[in-house]
C-alpha atoms as a PDB file:
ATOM      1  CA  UNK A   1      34.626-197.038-126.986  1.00  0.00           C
ATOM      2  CA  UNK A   2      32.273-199.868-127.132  1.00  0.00           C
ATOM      3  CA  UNK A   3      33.241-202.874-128.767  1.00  0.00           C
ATOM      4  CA  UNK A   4      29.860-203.442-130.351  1.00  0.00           C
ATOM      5  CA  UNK A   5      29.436-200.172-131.301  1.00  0.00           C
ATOM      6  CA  UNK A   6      30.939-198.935-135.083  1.00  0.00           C
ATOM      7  CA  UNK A   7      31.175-195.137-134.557  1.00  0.00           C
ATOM      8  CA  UNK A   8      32.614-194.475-137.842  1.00  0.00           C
ATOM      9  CA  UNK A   9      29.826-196.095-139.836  1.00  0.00           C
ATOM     10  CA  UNK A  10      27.322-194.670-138.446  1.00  0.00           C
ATOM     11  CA  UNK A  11      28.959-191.400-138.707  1.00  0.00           C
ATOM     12  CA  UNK A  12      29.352-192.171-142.412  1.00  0.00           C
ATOM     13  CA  UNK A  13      25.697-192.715-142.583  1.00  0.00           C
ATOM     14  CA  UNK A  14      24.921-189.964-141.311  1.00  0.00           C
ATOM     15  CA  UNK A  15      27.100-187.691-143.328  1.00  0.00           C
ATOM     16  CA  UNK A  16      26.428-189.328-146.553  1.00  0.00           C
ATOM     17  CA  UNK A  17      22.273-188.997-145.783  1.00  0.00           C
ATOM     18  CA  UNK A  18      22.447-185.383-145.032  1.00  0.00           C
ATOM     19  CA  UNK A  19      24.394-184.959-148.236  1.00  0.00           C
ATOM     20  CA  UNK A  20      21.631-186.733-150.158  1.00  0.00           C
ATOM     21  CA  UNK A  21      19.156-184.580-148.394  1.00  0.00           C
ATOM     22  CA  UNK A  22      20.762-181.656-148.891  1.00  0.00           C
ATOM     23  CA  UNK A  23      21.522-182.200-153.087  1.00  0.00           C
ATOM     24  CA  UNK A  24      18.014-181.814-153.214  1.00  0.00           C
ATOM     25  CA  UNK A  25      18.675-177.934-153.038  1.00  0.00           C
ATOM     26  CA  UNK A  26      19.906-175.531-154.636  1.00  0.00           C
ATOM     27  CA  UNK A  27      23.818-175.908-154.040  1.00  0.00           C
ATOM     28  CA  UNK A  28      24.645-172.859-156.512  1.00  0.00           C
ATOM     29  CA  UNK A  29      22.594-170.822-154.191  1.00  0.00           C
ATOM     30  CA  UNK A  30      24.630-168.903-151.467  1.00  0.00           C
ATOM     31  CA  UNK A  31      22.216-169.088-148.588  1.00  0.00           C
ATOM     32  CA  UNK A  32      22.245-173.125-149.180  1.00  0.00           C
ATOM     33  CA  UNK A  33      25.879-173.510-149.251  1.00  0.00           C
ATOM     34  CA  UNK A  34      26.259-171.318-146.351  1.00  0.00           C
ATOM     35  CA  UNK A  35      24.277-173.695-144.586  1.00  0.00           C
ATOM     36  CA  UNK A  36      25.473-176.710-145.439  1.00  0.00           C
ATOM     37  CA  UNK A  37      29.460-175.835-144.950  1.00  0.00           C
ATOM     38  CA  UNK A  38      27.953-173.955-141.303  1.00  0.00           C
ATOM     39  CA  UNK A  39      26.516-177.233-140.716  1.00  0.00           C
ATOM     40  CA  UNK A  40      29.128-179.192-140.891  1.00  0.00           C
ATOM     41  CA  UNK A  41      31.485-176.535-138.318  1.00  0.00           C
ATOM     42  CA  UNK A  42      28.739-176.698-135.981  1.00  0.00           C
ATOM     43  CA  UNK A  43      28.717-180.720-135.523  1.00  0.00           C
ATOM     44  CA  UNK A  44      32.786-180.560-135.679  1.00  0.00           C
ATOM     45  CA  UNK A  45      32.604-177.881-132.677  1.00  0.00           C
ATOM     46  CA  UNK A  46      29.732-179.748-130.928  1.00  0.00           C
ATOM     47  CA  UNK A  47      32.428-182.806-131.139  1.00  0.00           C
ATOM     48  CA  UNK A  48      35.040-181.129-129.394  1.00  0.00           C
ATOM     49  CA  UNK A  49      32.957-179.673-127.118  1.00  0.00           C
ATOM     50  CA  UNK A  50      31.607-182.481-125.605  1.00  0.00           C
ATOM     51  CA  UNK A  51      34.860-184.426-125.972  1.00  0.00           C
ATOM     52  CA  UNK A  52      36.221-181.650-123.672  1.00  0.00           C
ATOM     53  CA  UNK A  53      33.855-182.105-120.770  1.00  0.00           C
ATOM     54  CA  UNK A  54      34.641-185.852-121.140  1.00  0.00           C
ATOM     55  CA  UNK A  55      31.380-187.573-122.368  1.00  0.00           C
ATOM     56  CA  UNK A  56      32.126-191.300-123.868  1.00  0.00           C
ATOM     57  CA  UNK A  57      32.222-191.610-127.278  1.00  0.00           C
ATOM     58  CA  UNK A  58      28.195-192.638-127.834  1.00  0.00           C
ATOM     59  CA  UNK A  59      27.431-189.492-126.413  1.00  0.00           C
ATOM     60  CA  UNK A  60      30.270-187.401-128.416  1.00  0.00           C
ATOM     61  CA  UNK A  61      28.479-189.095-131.031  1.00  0.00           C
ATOM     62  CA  UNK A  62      25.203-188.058-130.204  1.00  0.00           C
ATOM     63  CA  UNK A  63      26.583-184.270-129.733  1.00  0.00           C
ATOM     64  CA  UNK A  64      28.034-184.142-132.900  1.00  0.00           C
ATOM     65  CA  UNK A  65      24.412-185.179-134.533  1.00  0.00           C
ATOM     66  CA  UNK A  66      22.604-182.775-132.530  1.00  0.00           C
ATOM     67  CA  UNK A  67      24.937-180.473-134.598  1.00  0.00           C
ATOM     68  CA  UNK A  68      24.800-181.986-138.150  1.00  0.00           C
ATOM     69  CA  UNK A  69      20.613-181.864-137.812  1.00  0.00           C
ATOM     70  CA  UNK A  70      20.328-178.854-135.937  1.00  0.00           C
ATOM     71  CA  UNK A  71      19.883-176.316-139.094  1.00  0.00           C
ATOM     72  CA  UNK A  72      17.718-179.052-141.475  1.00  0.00           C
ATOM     73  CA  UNK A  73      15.057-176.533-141.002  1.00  0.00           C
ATOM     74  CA  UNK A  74      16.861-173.799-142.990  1.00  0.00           C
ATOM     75  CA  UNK A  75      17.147-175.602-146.706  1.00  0.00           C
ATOM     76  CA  UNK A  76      12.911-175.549-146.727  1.00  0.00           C
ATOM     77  CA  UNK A  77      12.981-172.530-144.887  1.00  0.00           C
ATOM     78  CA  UNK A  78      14.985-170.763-148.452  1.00  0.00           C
ATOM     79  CA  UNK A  79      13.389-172.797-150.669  1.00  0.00           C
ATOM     80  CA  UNK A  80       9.485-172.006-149.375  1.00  0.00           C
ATOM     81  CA  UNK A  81       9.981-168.736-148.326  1.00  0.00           C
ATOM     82  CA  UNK A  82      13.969-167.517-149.553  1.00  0.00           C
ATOM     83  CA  UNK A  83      14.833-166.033-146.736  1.00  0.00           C
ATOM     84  CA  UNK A  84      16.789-166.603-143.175  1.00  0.00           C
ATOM     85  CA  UNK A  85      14.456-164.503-141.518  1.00  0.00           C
ATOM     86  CA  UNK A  86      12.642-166.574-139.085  1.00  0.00           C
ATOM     87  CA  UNK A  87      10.370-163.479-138.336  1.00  0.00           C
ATOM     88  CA  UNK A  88       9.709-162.949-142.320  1.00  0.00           C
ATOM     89  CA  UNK A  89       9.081-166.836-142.419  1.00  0.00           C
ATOM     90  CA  UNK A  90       9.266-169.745-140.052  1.00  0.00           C
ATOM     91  CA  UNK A  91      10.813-170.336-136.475  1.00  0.00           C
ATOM     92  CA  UNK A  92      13.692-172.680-138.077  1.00  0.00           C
ATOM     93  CA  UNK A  93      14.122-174.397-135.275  1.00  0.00           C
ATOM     94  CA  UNK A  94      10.520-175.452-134.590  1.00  0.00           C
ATOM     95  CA  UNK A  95      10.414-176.036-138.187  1.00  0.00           C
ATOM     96  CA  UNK A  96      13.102-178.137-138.664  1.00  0.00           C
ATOM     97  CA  UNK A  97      12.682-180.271-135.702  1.00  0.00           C
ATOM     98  CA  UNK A  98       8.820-180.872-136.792  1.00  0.00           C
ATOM     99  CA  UNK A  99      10.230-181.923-140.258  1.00  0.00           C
ATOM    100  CA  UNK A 100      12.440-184.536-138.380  1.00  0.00           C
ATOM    101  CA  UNK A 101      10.383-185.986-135.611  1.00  0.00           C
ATOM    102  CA  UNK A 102       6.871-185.273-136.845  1.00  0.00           C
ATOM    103  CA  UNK A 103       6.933-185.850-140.619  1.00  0.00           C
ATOM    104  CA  UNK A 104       9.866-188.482-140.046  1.00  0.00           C
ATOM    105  CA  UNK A 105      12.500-187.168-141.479  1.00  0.00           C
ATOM    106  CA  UNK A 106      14.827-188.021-138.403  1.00  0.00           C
ATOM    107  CA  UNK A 107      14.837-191.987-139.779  1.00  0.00           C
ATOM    108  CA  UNK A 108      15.715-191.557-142.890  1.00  0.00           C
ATOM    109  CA  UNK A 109      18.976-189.574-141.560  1.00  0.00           C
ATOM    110  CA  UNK A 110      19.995-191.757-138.447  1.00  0.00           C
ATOM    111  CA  UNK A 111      20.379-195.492-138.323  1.00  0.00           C
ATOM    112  CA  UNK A 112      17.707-196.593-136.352  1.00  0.00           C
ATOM    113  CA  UNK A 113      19.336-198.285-133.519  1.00  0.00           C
ATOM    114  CA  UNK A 114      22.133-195.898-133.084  1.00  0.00           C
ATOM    115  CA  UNK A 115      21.168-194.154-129.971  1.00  0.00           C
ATOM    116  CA  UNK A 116      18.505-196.538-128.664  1.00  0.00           C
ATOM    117  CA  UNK A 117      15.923-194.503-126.937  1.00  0.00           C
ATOM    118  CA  UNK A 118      17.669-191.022-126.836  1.00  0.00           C
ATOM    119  CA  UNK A 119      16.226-189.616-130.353  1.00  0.00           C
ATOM    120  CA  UNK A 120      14.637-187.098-127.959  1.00  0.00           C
ATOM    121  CA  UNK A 121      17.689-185.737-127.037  1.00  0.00           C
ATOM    122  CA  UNK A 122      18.152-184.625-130.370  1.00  0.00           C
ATOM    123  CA  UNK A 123      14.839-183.248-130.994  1.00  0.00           C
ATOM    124  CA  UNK A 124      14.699-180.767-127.721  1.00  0.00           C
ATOM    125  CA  UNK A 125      18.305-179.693-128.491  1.00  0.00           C
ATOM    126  CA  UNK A 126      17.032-178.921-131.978  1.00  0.00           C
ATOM    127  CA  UNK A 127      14.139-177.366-130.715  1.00  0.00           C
ATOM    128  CA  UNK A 128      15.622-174.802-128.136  1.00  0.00           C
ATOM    129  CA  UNK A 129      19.006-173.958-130.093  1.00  0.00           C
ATOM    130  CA  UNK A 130      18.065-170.424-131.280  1.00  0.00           C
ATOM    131  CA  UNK A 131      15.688-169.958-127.957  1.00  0.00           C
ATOM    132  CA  UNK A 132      17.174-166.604-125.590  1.00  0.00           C
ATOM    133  CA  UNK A 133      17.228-169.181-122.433  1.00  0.00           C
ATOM    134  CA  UNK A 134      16.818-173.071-122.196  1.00  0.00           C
ATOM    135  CA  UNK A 135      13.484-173.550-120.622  1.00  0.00           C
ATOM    136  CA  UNK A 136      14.107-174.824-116.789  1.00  0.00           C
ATOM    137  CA  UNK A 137      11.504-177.936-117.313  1.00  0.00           C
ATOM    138  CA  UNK A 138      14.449-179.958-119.170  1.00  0.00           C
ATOM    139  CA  UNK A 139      16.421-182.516-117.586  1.00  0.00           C
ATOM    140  CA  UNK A 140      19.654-181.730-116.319  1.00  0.00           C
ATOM    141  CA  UNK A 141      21.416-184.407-119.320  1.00  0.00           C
ATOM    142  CA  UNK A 142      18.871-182.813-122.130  1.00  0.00           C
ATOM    143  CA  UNK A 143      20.017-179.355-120.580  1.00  0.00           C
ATOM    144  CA  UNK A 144      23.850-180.347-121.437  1.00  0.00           C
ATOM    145  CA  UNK A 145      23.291-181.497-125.160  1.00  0.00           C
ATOM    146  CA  UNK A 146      21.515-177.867-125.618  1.00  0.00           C
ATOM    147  CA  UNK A 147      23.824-176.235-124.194  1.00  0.00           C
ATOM    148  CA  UNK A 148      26.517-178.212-126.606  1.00  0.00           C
ATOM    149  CA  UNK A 149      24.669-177.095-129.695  1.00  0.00           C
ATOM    150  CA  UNK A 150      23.967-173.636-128.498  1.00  0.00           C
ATOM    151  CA  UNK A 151      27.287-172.731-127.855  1.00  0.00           C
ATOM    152  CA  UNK A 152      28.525-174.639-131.262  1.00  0.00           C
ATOM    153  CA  UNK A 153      26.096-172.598-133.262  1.00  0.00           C
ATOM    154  CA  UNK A 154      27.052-169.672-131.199  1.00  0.00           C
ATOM    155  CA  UNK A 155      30.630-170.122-132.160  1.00  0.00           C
ATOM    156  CA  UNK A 156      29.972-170.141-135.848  1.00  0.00           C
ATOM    157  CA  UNK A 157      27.397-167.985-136.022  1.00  0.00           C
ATOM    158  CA  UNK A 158      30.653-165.060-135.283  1.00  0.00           C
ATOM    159  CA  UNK A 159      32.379-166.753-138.100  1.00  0.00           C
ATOM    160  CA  UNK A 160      29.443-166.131-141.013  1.00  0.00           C
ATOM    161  CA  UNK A 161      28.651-162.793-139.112  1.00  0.00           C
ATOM    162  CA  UNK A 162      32.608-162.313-139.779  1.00  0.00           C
ATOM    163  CA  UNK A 163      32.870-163.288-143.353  1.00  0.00           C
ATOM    164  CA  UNK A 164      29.655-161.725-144.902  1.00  0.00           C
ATOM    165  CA  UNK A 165      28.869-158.208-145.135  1.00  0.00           C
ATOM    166  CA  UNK A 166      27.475-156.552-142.157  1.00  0.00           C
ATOM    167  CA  UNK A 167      24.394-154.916-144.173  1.00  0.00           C
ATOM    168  CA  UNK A 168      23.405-158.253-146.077  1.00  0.00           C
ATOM    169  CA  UNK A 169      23.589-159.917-142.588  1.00  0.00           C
ATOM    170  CA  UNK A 170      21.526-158.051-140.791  1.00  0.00           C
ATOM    171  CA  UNK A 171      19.615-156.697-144.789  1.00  0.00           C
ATOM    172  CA  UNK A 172      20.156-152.673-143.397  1.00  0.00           C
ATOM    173  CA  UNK A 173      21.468-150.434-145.233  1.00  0.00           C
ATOM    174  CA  UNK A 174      25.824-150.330-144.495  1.00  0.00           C
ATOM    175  CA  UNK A 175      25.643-146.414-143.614  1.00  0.00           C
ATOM    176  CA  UNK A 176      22.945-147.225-141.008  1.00  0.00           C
ATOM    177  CA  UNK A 177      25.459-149.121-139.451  1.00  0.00           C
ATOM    178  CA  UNK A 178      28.646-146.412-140.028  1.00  0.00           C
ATOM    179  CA  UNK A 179      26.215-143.759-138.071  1.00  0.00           C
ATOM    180  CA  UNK A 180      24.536-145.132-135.611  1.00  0.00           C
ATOM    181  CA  UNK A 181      25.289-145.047-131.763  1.00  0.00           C
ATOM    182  CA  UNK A 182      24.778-147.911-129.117  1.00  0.00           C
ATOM    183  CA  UNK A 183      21.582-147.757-127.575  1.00  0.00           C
ATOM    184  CA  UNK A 184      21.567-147.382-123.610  1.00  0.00           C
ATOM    185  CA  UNK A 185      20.324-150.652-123.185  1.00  0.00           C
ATOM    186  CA  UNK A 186      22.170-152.387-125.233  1.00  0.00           C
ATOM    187  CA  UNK A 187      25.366-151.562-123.463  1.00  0.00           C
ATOM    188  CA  UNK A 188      23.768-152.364-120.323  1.00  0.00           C
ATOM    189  CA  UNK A 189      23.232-156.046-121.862  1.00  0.00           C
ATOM    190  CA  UNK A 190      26.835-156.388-122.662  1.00  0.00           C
ATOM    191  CA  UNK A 191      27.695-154.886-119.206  1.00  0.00           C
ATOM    192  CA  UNK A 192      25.840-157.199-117.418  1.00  0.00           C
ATOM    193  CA  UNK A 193      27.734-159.355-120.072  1.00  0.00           C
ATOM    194  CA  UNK A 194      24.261-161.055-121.880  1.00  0.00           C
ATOM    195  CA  UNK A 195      22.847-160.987-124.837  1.00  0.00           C
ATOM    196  CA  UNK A 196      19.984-157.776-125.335  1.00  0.00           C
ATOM    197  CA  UNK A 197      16.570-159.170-126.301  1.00  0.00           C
ATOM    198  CA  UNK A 198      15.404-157.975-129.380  1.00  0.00           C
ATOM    199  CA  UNK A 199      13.246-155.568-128.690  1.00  0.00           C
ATOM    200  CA  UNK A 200      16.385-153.723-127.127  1.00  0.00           C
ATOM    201  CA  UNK A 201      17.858-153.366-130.343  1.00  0.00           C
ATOM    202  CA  UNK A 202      17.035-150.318-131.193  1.00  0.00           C
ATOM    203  CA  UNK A 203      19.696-149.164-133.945  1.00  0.00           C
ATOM    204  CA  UNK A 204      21.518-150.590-136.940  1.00  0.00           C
ATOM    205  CA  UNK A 205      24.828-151.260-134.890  1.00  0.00           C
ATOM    206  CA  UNK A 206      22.850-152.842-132.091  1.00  0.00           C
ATOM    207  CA  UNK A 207      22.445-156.270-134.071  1.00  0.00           C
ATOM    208  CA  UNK A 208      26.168-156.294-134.598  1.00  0.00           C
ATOM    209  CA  UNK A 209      26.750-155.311-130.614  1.00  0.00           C
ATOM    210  CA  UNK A 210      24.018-158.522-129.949  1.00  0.00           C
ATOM    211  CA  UNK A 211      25.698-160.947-132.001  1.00  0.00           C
ATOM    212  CA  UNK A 212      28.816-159.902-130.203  1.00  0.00           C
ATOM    213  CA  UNK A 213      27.407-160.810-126.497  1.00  0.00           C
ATOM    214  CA  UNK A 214      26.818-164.085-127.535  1.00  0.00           C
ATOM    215  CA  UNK A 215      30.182-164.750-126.293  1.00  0.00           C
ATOM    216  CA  UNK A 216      28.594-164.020-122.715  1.00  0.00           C
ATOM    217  CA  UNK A 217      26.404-166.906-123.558  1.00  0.00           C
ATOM    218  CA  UNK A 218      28.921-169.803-123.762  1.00  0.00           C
ATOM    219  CA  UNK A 219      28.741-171.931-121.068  1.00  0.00           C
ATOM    220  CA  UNK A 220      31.821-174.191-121.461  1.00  0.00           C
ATOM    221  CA  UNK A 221      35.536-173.127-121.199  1.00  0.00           C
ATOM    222  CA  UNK A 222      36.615-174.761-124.445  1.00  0.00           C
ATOM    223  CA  UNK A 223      33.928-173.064-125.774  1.00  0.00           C
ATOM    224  CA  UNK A 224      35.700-169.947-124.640  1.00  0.00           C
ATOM    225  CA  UNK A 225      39.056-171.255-126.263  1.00  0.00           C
ATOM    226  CA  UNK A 226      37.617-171.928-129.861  1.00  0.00           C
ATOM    227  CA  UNK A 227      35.547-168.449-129.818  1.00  0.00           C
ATOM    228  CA  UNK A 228      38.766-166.844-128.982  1.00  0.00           C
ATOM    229  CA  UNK A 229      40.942-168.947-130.135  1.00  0.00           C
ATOM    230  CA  UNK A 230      39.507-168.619-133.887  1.00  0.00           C
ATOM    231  CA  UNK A 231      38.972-164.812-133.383  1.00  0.00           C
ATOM    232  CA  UNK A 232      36.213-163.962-135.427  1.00  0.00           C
ATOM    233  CA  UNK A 233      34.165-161.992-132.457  1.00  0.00           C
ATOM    234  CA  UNK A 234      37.687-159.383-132.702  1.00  0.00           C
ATOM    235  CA  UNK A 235      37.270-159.259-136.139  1.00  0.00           C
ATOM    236  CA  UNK A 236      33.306-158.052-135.693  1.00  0.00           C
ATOM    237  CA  UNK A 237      34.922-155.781-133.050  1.00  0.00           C
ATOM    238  CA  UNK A 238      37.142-154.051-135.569  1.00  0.00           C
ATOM    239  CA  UNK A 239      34.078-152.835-137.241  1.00  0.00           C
ATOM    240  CA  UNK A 240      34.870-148.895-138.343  1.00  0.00           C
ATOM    241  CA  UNK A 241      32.015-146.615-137.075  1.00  0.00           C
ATOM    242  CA  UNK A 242      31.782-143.019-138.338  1.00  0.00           C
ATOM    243  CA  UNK A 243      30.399-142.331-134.601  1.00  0.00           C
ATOM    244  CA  UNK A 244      32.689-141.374-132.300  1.00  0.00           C
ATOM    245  CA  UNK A 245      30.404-142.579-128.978  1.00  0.00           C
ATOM    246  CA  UNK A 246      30.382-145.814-131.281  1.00  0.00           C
ATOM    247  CA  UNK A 247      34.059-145.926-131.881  1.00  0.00           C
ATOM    248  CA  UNK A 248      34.721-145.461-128.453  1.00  0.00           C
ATOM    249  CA  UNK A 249      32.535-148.125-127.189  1.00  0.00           C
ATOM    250  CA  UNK A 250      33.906-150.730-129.739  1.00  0.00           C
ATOM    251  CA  UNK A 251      37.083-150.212-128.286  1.00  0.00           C
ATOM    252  CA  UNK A 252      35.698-150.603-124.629  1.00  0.00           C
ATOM    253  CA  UNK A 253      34.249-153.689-125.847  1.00  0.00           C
ATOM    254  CA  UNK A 254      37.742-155.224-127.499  1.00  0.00           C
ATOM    255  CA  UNK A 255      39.149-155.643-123.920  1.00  0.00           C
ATOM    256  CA  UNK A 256      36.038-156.410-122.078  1.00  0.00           C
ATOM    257  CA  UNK A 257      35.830-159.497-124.509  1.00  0.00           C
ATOM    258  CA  UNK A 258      39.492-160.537-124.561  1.00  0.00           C
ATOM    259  CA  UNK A 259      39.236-160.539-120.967  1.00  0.00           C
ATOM    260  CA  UNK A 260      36.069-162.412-120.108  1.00  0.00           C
ATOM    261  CA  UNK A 261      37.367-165.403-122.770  1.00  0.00           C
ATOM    262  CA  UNK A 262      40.360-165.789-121.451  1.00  0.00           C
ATOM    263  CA  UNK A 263      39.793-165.376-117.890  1.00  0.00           C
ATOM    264  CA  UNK A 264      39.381-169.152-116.817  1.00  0.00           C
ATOM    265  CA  UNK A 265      42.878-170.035-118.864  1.00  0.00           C
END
């Protein structure tokens, strides 16, 4: 670590600044207190992360804010429009990152000086973390810090998808999802082990099958340890179909995933 550097208080700064930012909302309200508490597990992954590919500690810092800004999008997102919907609403992403770096928001969160002349690395992480691929202009360094926060978010993203119902994720009715049967394409997606664009998704279980590939998505190996490690994509896999193509297919998928995490340990 640098000697002239005090990690911890400017980690402190920033933690204590997104908490005043965020008591602005509606705490009491599910959808914000989702947010905030998946905030938080994103920058902690994004920490880890990049501590496991063996970036210095400015950087691991500059990870783990990528992570603790990368959703400030969502708390005016519910409160304008109350939904999570970006297609019902707002791209959050674009959103949020505009609210930081075009209305200014970003200096009131982070100390000024912190990461010199790198507050752009934080801003085109922000601004392609929910995008289906990074686009290839980026540098190969801003391509890394995406790829941090994408797989972070990723990571959690199974963990909410875990612990809320399926039909108020997705807002379908839950016997749409009992029913249904895997659309053709949508297997070939997790075949060819990536995530099916949306206008694949054809049936209620399809969204659940999507969120599932992400795991295809990860790019580093500990990101392959924590998604496995903390289990939640099994747990999405253990959804009970009424189908029996559907049942069937879940059950393919169990060891295809098990598999493809663990096959680099």
């Amino acid at each position: 670590m640098e000697n002239n550097m005090d990690y911890t208080k400017y980690k402190k700064y920033i933690e204590e600044s997104f908490r005043k930012y965020t008591d602005d909302y509606d705490s009491s309200d599910t959808k914000i207190r989702l947010k905030i508490e998946h905030t938080y597990r994103v920058a902690y992954l994004c920490k880890k992360i990049a501590e496991s590919i063996k970036l210095d500690d400015k950087d691991i810092l500059l990870a783990w804010t990528c992570g603790m800004l990368h959703d400030i999008g969502r708390f005016e997102q519910v409160k304008r429009f109350g939904t999570f919907f970006d297609s019902q609403s707002v791209d959050h992403a674009q959103f949020g990152a505009d609210l930081l770096f075009v209305d200014n928001l970003y200096s009131k969160l982070v100390p000024w000086d912190i990461f010199e002349n790198q507050k752009d690395i934080v801003e085109k992480a922000i601004r392609v973390h929910n995008m289906f691929i990074i686009p290839d202009e980026m540098s190969e360094r801003e391509k890394m810090f995406a790829n941090i926060l994408r797989d972070a978010d990723k990571i959690d993203i199974l963990k909410v998808n875990c612990d809320n119902p399926v039909n108020e994720v997705y807002n379908r009715p839950i016997e749409e999802f009992k029913t249904s049967q895997v659309s053709e394409d949508v297997k070939k997606a997790f075949n060819e082990k990536h995530c099916a664009k949306r206008n694949e998704r054809t049936s209620a279980i399809d969204y659940l099958v999507g969120h599932i590939c992400l795991v295809f998505e990860l790019v580093y190996p500990m990101s392959h340890k924590l998604a496995d490690e903390q289990g939640y994509v099994y747990k999405l896999l253990d959804f009970e179909s009424e189908n029996e193509d559907t049942r069937q297919w879940f059950e393919y998928m169990k060891t295809a995933v098990r598999d493809y995490l663990t096959a680099d340990r």
